[in-house]
Protein backbone atom coordinates (compact mmCIF):
# COMPACT_ATOMS: atom_id res chain seq x y z
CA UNK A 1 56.31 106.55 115.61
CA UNK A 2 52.87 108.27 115.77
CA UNK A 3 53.51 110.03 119.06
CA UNK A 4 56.77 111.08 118.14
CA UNK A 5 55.36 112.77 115.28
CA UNK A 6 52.78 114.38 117.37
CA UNK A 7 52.62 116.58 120.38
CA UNK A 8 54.92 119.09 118.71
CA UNK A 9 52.70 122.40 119.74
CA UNK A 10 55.76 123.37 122.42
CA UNK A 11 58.57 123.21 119.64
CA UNK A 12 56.68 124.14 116.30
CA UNK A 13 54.48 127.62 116.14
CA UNK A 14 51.09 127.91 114.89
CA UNK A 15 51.30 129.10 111.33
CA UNK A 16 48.50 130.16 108.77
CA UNK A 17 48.88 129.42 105.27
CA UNK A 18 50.47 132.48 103.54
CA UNK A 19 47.93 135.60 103.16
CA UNK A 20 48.29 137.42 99.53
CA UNK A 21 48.91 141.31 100.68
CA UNK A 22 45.80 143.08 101.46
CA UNK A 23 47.10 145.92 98.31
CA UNK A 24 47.12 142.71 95.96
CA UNK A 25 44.19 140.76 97.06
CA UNK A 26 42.00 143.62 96.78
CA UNK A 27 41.45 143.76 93.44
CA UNK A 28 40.31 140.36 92.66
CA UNK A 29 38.19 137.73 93.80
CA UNK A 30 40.72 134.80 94.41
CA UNK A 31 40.76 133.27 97.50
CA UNK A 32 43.20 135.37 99.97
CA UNK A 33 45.21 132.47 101.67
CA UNK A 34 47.70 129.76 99.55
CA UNK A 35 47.71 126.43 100.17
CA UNK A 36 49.70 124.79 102.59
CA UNK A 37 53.03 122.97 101.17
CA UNK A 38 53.24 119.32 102.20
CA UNK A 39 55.87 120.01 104.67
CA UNK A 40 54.23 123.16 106.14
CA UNK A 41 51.07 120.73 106.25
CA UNK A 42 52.51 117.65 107.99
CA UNK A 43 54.13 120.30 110.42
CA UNK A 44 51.53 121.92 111.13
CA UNK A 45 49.16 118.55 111.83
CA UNK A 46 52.08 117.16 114.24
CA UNK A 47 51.47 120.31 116.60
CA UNK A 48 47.82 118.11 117.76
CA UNK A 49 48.49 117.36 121.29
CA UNK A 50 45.68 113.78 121.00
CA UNK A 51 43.71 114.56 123.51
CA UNK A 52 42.10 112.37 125.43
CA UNK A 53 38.65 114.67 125.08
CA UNK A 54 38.86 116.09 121.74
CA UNK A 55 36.97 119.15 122.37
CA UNK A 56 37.55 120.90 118.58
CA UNK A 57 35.47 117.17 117.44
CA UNK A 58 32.86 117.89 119.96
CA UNK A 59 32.51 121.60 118.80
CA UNK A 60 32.34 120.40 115.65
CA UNK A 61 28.33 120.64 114.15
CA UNK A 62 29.45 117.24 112.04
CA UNK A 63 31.79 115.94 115.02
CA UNK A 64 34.71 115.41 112.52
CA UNK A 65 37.39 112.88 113.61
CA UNK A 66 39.74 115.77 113.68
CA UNK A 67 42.45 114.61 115.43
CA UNK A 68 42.66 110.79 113.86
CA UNK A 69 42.81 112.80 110.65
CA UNK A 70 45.90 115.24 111.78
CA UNK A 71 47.74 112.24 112.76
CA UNK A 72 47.56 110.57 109.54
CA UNK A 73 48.74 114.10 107.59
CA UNK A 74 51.60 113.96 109.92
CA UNK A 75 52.35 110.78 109.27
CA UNK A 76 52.14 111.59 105.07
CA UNK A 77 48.83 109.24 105.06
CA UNK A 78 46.96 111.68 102.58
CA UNK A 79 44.72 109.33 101.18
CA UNK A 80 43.67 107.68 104.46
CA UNK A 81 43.11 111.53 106.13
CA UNK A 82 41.07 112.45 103.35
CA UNK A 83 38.98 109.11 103.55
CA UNK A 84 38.30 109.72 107.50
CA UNK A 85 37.41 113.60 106.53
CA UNK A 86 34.95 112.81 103.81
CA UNK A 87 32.91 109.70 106.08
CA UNK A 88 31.75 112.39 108.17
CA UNK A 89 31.56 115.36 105.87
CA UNK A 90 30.21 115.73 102.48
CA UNK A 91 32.14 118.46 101.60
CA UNK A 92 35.36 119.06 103.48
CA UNK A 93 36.88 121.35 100.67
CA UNK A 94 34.36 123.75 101.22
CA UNK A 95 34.10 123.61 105.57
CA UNK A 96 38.02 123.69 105.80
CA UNK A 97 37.42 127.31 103.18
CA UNK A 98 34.38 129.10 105.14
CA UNK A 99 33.76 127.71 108.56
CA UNK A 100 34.06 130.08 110.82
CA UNK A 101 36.54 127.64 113.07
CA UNK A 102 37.67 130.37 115.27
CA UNK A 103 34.01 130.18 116.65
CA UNK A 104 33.93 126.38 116.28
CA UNK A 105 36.50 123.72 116.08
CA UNK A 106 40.19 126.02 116.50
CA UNK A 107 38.21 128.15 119.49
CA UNK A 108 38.38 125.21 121.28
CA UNK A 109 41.35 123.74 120.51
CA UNK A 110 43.18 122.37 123.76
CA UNK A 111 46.54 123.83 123.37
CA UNK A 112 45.10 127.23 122.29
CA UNK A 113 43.51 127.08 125.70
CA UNK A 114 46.74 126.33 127.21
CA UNK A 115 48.14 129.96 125.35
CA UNK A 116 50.10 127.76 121.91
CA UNK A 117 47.65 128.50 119.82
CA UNK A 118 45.35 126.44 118.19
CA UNK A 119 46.45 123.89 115.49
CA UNK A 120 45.39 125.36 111.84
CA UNK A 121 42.66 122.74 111.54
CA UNK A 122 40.79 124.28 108.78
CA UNK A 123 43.84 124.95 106.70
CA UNK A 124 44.88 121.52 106.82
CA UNK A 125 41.24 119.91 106.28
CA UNK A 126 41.42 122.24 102.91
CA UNK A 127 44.75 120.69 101.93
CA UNK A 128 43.94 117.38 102.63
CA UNK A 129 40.86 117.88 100.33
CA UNK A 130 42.65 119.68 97.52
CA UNK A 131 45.02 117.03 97.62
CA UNK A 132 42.78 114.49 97.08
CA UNK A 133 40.98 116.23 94.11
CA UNK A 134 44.27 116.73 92.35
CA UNK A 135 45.08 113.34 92.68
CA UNK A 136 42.21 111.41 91.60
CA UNK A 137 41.11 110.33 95.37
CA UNK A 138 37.46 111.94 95.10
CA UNK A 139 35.38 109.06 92.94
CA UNK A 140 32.04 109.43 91.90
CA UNK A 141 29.56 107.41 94.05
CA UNK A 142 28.79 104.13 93.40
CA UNK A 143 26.27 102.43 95.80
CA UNK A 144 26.34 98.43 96.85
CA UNK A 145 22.89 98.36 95.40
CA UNK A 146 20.10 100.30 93.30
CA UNK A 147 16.87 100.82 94.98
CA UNK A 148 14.12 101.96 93.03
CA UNK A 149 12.52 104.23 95.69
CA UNK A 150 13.39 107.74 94.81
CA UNK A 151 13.50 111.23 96.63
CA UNK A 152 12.95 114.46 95.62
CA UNK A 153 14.73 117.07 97.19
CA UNK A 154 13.85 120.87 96.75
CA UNK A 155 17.24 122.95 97.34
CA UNK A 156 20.34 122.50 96.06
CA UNK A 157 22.07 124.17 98.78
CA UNK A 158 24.47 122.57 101.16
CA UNK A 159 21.96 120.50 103.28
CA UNK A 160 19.94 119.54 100.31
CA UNK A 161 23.35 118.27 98.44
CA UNK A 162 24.51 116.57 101.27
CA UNK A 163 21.20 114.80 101.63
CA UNK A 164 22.22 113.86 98.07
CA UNK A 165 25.36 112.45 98.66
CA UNK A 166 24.06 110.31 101.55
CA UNK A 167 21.10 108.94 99.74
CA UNK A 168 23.04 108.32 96.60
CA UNK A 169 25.57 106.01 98.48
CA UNK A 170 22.82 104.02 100.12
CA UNK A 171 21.39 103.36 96.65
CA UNK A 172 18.36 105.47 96.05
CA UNK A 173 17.32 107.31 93.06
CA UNK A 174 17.45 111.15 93.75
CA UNK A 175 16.14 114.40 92.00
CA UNK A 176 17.14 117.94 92.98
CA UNK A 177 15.04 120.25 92.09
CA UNK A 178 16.35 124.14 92.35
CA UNK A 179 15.03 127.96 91.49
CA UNK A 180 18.15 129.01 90.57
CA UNK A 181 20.18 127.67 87.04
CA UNK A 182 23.23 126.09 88.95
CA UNK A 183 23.35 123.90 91.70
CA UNK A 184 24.91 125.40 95.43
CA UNK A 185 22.46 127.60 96.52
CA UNK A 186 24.62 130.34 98.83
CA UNK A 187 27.89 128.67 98.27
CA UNK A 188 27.58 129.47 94.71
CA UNK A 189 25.42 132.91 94.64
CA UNK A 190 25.85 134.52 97.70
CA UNK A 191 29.25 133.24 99.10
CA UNK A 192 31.85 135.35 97.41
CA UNK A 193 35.22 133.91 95.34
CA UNK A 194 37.73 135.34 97.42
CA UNK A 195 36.04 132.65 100.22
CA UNK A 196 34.96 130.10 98.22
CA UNK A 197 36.02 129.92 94.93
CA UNK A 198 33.57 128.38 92.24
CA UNK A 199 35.18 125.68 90.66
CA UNK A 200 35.24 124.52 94.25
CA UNK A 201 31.27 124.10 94.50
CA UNK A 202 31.18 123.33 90.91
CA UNK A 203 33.62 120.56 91.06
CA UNK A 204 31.50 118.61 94.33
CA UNK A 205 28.10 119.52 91.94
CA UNK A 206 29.61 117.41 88.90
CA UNK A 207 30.92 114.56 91.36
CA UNK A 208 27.25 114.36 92.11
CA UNK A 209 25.79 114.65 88.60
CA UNK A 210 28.13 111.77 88.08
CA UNK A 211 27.42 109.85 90.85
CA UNK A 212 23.34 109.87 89.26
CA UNK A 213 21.77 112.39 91.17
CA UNK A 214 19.44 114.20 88.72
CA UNK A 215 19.09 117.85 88.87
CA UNK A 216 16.45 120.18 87.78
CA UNK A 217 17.63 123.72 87.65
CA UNK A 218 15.32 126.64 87.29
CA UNK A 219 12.68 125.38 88.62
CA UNK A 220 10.63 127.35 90.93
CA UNK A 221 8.05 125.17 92.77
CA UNK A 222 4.80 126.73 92.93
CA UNK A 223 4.92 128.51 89.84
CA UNK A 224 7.03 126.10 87.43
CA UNK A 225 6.12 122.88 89.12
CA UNK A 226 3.39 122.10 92.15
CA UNK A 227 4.57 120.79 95.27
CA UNK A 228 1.78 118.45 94.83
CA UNK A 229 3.75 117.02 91.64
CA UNK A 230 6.98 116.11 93.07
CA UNK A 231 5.55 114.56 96.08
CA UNK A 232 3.67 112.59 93.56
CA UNK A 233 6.58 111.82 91.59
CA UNK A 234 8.63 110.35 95.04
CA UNK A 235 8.74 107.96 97.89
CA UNK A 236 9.37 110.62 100.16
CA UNK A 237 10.25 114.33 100.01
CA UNK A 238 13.52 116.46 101.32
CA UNK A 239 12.53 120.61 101.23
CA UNK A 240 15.93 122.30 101.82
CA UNK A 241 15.18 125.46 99.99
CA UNK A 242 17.42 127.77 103.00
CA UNK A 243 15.91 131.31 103.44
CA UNK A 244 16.25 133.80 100.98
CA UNK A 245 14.44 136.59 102.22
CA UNK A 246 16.40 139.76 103.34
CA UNK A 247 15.16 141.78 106.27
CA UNK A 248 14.27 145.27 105.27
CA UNK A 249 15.21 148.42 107.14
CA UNK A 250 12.23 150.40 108.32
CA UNK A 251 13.29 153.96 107.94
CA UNK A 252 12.61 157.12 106.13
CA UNK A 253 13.68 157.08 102.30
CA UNK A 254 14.17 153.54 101.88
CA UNK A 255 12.65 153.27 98.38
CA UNK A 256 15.43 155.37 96.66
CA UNK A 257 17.27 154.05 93.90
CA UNK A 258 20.64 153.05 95.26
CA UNK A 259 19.38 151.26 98.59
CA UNK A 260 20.05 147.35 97.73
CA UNK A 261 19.51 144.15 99.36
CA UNK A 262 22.78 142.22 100.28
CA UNK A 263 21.82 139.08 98.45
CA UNK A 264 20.85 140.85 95.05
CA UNK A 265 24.57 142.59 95.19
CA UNK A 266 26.53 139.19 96.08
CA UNK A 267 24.09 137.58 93.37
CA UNK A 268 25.00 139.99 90.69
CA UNK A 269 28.64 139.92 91.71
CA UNK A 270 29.30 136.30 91.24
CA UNK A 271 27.33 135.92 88.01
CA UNK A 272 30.02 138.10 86.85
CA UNK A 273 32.81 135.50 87.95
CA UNK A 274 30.76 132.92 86.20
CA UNK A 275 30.76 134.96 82.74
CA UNK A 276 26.87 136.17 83.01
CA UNK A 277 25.69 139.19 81.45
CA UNK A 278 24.34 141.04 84.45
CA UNK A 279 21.92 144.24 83.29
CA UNK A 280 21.69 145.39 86.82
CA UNK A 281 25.60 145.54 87.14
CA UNK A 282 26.42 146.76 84.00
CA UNK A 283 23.88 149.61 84.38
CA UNK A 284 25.75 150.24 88.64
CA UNK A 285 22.74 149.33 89.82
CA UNK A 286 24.68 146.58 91.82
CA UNK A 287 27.96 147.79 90.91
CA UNK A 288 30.21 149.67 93.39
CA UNK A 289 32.53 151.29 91.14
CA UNK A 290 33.66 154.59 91.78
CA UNK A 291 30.75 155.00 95.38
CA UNK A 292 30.26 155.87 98.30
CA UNK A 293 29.41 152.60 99.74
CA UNK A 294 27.54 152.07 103.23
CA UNK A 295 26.78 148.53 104.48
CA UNK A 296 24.76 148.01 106.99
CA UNK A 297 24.19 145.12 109.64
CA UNK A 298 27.04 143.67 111.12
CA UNK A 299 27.04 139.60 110.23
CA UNK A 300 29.22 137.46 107.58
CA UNK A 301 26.85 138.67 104.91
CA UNK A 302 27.60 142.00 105.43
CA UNK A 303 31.82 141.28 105.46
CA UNK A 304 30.97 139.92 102.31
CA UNK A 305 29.51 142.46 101.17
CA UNK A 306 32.00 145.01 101.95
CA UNK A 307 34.62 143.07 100.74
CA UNK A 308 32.76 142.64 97.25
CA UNK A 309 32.66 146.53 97.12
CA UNK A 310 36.54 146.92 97.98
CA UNK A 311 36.93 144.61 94.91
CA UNK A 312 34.57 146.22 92.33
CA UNK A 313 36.74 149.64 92.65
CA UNK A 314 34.31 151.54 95.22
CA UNK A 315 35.85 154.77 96.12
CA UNK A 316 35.25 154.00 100.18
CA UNK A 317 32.95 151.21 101.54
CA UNK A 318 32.09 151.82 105.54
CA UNK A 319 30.34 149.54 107.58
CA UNK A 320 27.33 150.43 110.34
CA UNK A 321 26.80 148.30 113.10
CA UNK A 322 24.66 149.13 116.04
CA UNK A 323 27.01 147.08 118.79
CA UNK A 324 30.68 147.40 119.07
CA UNK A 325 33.37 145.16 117.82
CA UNK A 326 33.25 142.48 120.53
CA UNK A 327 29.75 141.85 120.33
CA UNK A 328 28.99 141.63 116.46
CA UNK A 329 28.42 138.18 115.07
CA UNK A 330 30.15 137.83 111.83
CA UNK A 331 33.67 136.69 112.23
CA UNK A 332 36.32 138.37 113.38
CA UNK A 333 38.71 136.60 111.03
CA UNK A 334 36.74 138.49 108.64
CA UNK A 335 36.32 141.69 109.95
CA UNK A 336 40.43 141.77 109.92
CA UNK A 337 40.65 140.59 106.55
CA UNK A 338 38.37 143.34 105.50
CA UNK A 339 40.16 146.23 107.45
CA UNK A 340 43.48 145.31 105.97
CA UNK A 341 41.87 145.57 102.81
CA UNK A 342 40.44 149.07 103.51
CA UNK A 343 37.24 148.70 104.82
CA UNK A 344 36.13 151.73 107.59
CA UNK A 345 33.73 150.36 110.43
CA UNK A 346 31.58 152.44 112.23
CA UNK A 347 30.89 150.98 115.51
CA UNK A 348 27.52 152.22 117.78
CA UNK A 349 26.19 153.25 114.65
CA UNK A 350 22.48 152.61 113.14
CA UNK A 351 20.71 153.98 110.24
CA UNK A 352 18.03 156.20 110.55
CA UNK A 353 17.01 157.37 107.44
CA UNK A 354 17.84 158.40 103.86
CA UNK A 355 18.38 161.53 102.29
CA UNK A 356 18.09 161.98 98.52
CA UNK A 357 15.60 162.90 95.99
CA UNK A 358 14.82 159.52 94.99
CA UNK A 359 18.67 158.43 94.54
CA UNK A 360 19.98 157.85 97.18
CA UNK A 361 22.67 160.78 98.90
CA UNK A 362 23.38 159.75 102.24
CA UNK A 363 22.35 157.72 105.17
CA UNK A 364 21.07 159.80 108.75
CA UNK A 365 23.21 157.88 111.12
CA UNK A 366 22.34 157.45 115.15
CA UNK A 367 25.15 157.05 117.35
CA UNK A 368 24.45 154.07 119.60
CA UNK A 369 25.63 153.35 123.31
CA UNK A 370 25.32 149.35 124.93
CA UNK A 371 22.47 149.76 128.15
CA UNK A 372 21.24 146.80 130.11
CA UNK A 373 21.22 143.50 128.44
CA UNK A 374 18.38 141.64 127.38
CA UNK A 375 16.97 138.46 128.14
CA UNK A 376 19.81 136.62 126.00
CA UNK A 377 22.86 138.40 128.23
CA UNK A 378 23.41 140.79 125.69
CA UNK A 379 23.57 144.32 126.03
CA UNK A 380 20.91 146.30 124.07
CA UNK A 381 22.05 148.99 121.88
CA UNK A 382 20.30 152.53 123.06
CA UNK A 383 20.28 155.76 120.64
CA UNK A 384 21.95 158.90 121.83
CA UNK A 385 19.54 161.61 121.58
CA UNK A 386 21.07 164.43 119.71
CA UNK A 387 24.42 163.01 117.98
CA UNK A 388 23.01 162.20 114.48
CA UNK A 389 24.73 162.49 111.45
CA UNK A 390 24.53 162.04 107.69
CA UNK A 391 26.93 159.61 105.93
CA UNK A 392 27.54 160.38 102.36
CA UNK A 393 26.73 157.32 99.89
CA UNK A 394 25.54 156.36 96.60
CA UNK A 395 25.02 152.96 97.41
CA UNK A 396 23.90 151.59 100.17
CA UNK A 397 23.78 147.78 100.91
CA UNK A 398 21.19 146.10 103.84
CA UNK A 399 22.65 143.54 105.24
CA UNK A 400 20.25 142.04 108.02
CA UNK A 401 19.96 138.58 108.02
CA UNK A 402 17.24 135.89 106.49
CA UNK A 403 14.15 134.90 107.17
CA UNK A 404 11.86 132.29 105.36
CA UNK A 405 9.76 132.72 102.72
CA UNK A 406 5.75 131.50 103.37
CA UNK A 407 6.16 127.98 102.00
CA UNK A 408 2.58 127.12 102.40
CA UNK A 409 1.09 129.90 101.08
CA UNK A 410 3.80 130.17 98.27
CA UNK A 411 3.26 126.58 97.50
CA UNK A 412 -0.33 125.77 98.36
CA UNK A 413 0.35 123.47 101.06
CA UNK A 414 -1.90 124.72 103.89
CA UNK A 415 -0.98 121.32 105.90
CA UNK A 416 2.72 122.27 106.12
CA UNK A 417 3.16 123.74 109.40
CA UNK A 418 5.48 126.52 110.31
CA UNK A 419 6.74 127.90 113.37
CA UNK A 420 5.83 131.42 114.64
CA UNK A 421 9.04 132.88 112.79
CA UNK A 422 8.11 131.39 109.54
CA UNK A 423 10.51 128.01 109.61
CA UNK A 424 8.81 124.73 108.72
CA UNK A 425 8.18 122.50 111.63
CA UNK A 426 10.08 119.72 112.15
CA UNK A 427 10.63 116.54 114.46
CA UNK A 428 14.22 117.42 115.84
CA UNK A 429 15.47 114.04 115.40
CA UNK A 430 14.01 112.69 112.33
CA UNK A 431 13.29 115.92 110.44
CA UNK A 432 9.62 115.01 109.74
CA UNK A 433 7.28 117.69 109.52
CA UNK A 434 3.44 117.21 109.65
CA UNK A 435 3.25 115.87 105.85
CA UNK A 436 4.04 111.93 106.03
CA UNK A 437 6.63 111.59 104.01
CA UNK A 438 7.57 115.40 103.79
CA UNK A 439 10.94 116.47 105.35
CA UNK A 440 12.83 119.64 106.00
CA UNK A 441 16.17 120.12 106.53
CA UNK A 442 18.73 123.42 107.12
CA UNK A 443 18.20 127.06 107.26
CA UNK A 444 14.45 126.70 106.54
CA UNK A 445 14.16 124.54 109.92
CA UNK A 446 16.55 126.28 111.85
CA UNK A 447 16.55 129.85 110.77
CA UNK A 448 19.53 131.26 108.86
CA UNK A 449 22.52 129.68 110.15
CA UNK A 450 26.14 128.00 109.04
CA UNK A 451 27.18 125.57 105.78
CA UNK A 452 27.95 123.12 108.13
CA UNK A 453 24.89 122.91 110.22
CA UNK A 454 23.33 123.22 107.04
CA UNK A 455 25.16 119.86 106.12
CA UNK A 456 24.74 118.08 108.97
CA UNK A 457 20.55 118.11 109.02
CA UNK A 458 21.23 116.74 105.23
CA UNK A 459 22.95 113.68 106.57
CA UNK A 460 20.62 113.29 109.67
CA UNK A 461 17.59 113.74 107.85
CA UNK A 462 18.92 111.36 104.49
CA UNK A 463 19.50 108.67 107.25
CA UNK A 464 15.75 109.25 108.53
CA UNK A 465 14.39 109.32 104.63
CA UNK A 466 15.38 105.85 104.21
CA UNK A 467 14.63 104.44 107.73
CA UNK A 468 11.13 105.77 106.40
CA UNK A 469 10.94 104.30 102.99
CA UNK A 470 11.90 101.22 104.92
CA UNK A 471 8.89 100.57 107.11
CA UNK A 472 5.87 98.71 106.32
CA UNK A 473 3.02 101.24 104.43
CA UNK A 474 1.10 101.13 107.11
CA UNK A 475 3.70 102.14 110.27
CA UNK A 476 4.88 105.28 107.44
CA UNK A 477 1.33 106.27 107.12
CA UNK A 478 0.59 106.57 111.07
């Protein structure tokens, strides 16, 4: 019965769940596509042609049992799907909403190799999920037995929750301890609703406050709380803080009022969705309303960051990059989504400078051309002398990328060694730094990267906090 359920890619098209219209979509922050119906679901699952080398599992950062999984939502065995999904994944619901699987799991589908079109495995992971919410599937954890070793983990973002999750089920007493006053880290403050909506993260956050993880929100270590005092307070220590620092642009006029970092903007933005009074977006400081808006860099951040703008009423939003289309690195799932909704790009493009008289009027753009590539393969971008222009704006939003914050002078931990970019060192396979009993896991190991990379060092480096706590005092202490 399985196979004849399966193998259906020659018969049944690849379909997407339904898209809202760009002209509705625009002006809220709901997510843009609808869930799948059962039937368009099971349909959809049956088109997996069971490879005998599952390459979208081996693309996968968290090597989900993808296709085991489509065969049982084919087959109508929700519960059992969502039960495979969730051993490897802390949080499917959110992966099968922001992964970029065009670059990951669906870009190496099989049969989209063979010109079908890859099977909607995101979509489906979401529904399975969702399903299992609504239906009660999704219990709190309950481990076999209580230990009374405990771990503190700084970072309630996605590695340091999944850490979390993974501890908490092998019976160890856990405390998160976070800067900001809810638990999520991006996926709740810089991730906007119409990708992620809230009561997604906040749902997962609560299934973990019931499971007895303990959570200490605003709590900035170093000023509120020592690192010294945690590790004091714990058997061993998890730092998962991400990276939170935005790269500046080095250029004439960037102090004017008007010139914003991409993470203050999302920030603002989805305190708003939350119900916050927001003084910097009631006064437009981080408001688009009725601008000129200019984004600049060319990554997910900034899509989501001209898609916020689109939303908050801007009058037009354009987008600088320095390459072309085929070489930026933010999705191209989401470069479409934001042209449909009205967003201009302007390829070959970099900024310059500012003009203004300390607001901000307009940025002095440099047309671009692609020379010889670099070390990496890829072509470096080259200005072309004498074809500058000036973009009109009253709000312009960097959009960079991250880099990590100095931990050890931040914290007074001289001992806690960092990497010549600024990212904590780290044993590769056991996510150990230099501190016994210190670990690091996500973005601030690995520079700013992807939820579910982000998710997978949590689970790797949970496993290797308790194969720690495990050994005799005197092997840990070597």
């Amino acid at each position: 019965m399985a196979k004849e359920r399966m193998l259906q890619f020659v018969t049944v098209k690849r379909e997407m769940p339904e898209k809202r219209p760009a002209n509705l979509r625009a002006h809220d922050f709901h997510e843009i596509y609808r869930e799948f119906a059962a039937q368009k679901a099971t349909e959809q699952s049956s088109r997996c042609s069971q490879c005998g080398v599952p390459y979208c599992q081996s693309h996968c950062p968290l090597h989900n049992n993808i296709p085991d999984w489509l065969r049982m939502t084919a087959e109508g065995r929700l519960q059992e799907a969502y039960e495979l999904s969730q051993a490897t994944n802390s949080f499917p619901e959110i992966c099968g909403r922001i992964c970029p699987q065009d670059r990951l799991c669906e870009g190496n589908c099989v049969i989209e190799q063979s010109g079908h079109g890859t099977v909607t495995i995101g979509s489906v992971e979401k529904y399975i999920t969702d399903t299992a919410w609504e239906n009660g599937w999704v219990k709190p954890v309950k481990p076999l037995m209580e230990r009374a070793e405990s771990v503190g983990i700084i970072g309630a973002g996605p590695g340091g929750l999944a850490a979390a999750d993974m501890l908490r089920r092998k019976g160890f007493q856990v405390t998160v301890y976070d800067r900001y006053d809810r638990a999520g880290g991006l996926m709740t403050y810089g991730i906007p609703g119409f990708k992620l909506e809230k009561p997604v993260v906040m749902q997962r956050v609560e299934q973990l406050e019931q499971s007895g993880v303990s959570f200490v929100m605003n709590c900035k270590v170093g000023e509120d709380l020592s690192f010294d005092a945690i590790r004091g307070q714990h058997d061993a220590v998890l730092i998962a803080t991400g990276v939170y620092k935005m790269r500046d642009v080095g250029a004439p006029g960037v102090g004017q009022a008007g010139i914003v970092q991409a993470l203050d903007y999302l920030t603002a933005s989805n305190r708003k969705s939350f119900g916050d009074d927001v003084e910097a977006y009631e006064s437009g400081e981080l408001n688009a309303e009725g601008k000129r808006v200019v984004v600049i860099g060319g990554g997910d951040t900034a899509m989501d960051c001209v898609r916020t703008a689109i939303r908050q009423g801007a009058t037009s939003v354009k987008c600088l990059y320095r390459r072309d289309r085929a070489n930026m690195p933010g999705s191209q799932r989401e470069t479409q989504n934001a042209e449909e909704e009205g967003v201009e790009f302007v390829w070959l493009s970099a900024p310059k400078g500012f003009t203004g008289n300390g607001a901000v009027e307009g940025v002095i753009v440099q047309k671009m051309r692609l020379g010889a590539p670099d070390a990496s393969g890829r072509q470096m971008p080259e200005v072309i002398e004498g074809a500058d222009y000036v973009e009109g704006a009253d709000l312009v939003i960097t959009a960079l990328g991250f880099e990590p914050e100095d931990l050890p002078k931040l914290w007074g931990v001289p001992d806690l060694a960092v990497t010549r970019w600024g990212t904590i060192k780290a044993d590769f396979r056991t996510h150990q730094t230099a501190i016994p009993g210190v670990f690091a896991a996500g973005d601030i190991v690995r520079g700013a990267s992807l939820v579910v990379w982000a998710i997978r060092d949590g689970r790797e480096a949970a496993d290797a906090i308790a194969d720690y706590i495990a050994q005799p005092a005197s092997v840990a202490a070597e």
